[in-house]
C-alpha atoms as a PDB file:
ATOM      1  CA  UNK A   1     -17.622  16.427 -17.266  1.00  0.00           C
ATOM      2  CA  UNK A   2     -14.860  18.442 -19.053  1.00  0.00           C
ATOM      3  CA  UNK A   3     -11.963  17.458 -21.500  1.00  0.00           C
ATOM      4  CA  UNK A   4      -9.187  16.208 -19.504  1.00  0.00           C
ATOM      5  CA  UNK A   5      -7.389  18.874 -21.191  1.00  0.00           C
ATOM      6  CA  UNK A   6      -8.624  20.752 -18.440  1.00  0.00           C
ATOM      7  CA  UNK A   7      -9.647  18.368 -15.974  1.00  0.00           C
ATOM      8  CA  UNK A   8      -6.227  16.985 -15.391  1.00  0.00           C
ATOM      9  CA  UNK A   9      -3.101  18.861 -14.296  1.00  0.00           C
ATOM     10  CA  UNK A  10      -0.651  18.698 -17.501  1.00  0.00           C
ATOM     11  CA  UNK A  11       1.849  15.264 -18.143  1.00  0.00           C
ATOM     12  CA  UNK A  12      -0.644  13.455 -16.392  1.00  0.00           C
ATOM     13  CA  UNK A  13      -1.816  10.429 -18.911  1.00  0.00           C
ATOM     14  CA  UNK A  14      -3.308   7.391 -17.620  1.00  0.00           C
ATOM     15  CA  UNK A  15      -2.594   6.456 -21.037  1.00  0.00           C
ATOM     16  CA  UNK A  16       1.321   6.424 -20.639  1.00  0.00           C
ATOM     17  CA  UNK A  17       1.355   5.987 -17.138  1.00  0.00           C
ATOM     18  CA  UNK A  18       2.119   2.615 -15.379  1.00  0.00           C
ATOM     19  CA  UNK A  19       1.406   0.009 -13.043  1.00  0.00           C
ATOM     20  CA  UNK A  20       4.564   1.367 -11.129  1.00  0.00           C
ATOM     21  CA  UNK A  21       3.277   5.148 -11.111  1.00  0.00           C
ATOM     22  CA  UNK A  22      -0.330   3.738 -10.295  1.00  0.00           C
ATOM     23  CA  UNK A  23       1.242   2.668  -6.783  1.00  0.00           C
ATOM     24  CA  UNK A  24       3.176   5.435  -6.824  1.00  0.00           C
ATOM     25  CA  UNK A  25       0.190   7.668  -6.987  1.00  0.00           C
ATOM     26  CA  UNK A  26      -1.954   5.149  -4.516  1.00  0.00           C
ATOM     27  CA  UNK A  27       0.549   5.657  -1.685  1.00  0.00           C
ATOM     28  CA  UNK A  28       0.981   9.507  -2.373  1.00  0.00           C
ATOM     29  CA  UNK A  29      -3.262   9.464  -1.879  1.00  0.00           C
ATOM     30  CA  UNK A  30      -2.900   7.196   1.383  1.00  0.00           C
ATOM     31  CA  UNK A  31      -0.311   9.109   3.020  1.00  0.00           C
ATOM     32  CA  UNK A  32      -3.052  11.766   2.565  1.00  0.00           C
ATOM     33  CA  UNK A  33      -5.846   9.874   3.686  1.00  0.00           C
ATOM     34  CA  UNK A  34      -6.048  11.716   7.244  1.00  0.00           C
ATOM     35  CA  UNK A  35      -7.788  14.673   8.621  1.00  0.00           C
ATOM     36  CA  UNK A  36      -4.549  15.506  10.459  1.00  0.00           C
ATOM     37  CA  UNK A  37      -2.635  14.805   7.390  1.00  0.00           C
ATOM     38  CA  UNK A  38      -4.394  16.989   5.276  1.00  0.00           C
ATOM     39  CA  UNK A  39      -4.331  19.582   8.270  1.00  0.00           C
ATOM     40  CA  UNK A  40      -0.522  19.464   8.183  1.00  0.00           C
ATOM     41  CA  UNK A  41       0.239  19.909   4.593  1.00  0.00           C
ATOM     42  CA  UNK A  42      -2.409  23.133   4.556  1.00  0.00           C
ATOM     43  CA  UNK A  43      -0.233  24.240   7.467  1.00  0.00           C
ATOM     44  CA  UNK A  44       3.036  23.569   5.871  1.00  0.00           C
ATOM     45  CA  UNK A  45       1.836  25.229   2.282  1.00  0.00           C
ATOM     46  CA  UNK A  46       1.360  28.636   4.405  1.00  0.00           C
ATOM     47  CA  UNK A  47       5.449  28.639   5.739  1.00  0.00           C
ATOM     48  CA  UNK A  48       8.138  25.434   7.197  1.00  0.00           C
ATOM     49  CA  UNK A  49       6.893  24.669  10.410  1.00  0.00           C
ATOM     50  CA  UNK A  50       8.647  22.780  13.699  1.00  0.00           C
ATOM     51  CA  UNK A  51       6.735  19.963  15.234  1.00  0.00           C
ATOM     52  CA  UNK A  52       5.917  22.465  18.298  1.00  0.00           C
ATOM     53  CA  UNK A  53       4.327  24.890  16.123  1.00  0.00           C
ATOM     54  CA  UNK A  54       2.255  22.281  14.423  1.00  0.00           C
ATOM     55  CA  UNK A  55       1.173  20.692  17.583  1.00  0.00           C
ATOM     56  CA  UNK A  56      -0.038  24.111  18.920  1.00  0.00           C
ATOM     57  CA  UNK A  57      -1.769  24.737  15.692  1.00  0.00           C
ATOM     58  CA  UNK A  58      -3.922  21.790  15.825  1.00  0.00           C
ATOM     59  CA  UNK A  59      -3.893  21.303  19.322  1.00  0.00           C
ATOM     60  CA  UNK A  60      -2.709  18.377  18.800  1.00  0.00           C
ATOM     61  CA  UNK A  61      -0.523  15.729  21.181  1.00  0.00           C
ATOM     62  CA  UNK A  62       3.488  16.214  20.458  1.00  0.00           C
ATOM     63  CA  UNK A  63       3.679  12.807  19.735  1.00  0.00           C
ATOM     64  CA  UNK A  64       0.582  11.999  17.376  1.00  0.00           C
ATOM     65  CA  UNK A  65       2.173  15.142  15.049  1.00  0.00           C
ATOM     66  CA  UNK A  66       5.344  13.408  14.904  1.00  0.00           C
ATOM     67  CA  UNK A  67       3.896   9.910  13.788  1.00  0.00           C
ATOM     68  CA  UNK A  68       1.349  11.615  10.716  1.00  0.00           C
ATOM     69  CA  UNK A  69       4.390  14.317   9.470  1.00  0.00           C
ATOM     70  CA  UNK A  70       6.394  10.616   9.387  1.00  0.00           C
ATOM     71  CA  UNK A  71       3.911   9.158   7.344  1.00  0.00           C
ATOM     72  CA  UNK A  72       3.981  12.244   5.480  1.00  0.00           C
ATOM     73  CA  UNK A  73       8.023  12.153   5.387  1.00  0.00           C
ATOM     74  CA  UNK A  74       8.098   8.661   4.408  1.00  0.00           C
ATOM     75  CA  UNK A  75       5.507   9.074   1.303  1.00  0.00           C
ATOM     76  CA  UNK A  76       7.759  12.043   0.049  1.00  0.00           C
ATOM     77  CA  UNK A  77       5.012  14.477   0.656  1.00  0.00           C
ATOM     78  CA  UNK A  78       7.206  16.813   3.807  1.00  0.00           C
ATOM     79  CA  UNK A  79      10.963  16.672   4.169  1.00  0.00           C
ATOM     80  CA  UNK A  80      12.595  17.810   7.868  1.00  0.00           C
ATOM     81  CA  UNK A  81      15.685  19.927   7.632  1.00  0.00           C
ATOM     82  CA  UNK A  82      17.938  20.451  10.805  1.00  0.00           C
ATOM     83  CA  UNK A  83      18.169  23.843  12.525  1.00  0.00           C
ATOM     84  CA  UNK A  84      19.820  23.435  15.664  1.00  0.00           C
ATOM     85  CA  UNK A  85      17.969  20.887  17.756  1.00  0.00           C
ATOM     86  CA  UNK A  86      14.851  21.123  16.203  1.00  0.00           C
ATOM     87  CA  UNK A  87      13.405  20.221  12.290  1.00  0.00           C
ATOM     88  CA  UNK A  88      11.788  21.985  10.557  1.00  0.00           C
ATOM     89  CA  UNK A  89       9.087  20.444   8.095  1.00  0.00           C
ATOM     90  CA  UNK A  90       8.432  21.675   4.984  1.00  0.00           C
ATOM     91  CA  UNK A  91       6.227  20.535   1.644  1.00  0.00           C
ATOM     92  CA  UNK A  92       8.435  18.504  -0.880  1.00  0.00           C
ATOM     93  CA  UNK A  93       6.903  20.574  -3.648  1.00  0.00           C
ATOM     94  CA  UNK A  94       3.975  22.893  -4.291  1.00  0.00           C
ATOM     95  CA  UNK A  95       2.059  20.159  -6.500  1.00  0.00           C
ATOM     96  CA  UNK A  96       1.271  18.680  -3.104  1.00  0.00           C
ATOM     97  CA  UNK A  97      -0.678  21.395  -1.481  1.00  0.00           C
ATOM     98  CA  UNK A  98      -2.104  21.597  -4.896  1.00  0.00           C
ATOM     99  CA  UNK A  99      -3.787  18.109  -4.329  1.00  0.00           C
ATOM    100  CA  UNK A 100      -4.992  19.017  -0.757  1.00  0.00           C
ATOM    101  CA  UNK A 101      -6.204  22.234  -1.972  1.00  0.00           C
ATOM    102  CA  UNK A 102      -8.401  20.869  -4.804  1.00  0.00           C
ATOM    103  CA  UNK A 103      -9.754  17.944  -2.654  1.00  0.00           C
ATOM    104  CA  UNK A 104     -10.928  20.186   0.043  1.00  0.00           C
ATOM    105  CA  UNK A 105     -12.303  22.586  -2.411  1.00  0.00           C
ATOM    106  CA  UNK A 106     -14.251  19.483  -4.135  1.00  0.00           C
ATOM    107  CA  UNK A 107     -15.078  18.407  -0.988  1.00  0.00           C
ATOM    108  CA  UNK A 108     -17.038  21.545   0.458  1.00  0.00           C
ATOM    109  CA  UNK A 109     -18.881  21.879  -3.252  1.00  0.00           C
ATOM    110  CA  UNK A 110     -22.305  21.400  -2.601  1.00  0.00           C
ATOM    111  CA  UNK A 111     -22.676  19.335  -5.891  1.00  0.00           C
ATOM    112  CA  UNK A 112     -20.009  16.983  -4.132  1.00  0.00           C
ATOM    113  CA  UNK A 113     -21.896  15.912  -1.119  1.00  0.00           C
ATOM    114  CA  UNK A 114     -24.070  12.880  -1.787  1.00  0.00           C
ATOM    115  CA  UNK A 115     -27.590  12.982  -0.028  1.00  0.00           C
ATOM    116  CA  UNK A 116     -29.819  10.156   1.506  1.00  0.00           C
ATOM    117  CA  UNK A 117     -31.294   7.683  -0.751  1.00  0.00           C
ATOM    118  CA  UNK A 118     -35.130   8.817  -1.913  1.00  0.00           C
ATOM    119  CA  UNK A 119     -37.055   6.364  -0.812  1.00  0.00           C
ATOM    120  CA  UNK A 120     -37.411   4.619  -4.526  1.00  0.00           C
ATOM    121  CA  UNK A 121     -33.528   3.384  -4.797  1.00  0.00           C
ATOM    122  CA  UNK A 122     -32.117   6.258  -6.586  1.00  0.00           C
ATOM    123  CA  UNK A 123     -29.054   8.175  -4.614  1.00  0.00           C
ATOM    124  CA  UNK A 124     -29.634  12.216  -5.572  1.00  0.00           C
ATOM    125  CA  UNK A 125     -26.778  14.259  -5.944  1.00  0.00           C
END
């Protein structure tokens, strides 16, 4: 493992931090904690979408889009901005795609994956 110099993204200190920006960060990571989630803040990292354009993105139900980018609104990860009669959604800040971004990178790392147990109790990696 590396120095958390570089393993951690600057002013982040578990040493200063608290219990109240430990649940801060805990419901940041559950807002995320969706497929659909995480395919909606990769889409809104690339330009501010509408609802329509995410739905036909994903090919996804109007309706299911607008319940996760809530979840997503109410965590402070999107904010919707009135242009007429439609919002558009954008990413609060960049650090958020950031988060996404590394997680899905980490994720498709083949050192990531975990295989099935040997046979003899040890997990592999």
């Amino acid at each position: 493992m590396g120095s958390p110099e570089r393993d951690c993204a600057p002013g982040a200190d578990a040493r200063t931090a608290g219990p109240a920006a430990y649940e801060a960060a805990s419901d940041l990571l559950r807002a995320l904690a969706s497929p659909t989630r995480v395919a909606i803040v990769l889409l809104l990292r690339e330009r501010p979408q509408c609802v329509h354009e995410v739905v036909g993105a994903l090919s996804l139900s109007q309706p299911l889009v607008s319940q996760h980018l809530r979840v997503l609104k109410d965590a402070g990860v999107v904010r919707g901005n009135r242009s007429g009669r439609e919002i558009v959604y954008e990413l609060v800040d960049d650090h958020l795609a950031h988060i996404v971004t590394d997680a899905l990178t980490h994720a498709m790392e083949p050192s990531s994956r975990i295989e099935p147990a040997s046979g003899d109790g040890e997990v592999s990696r």
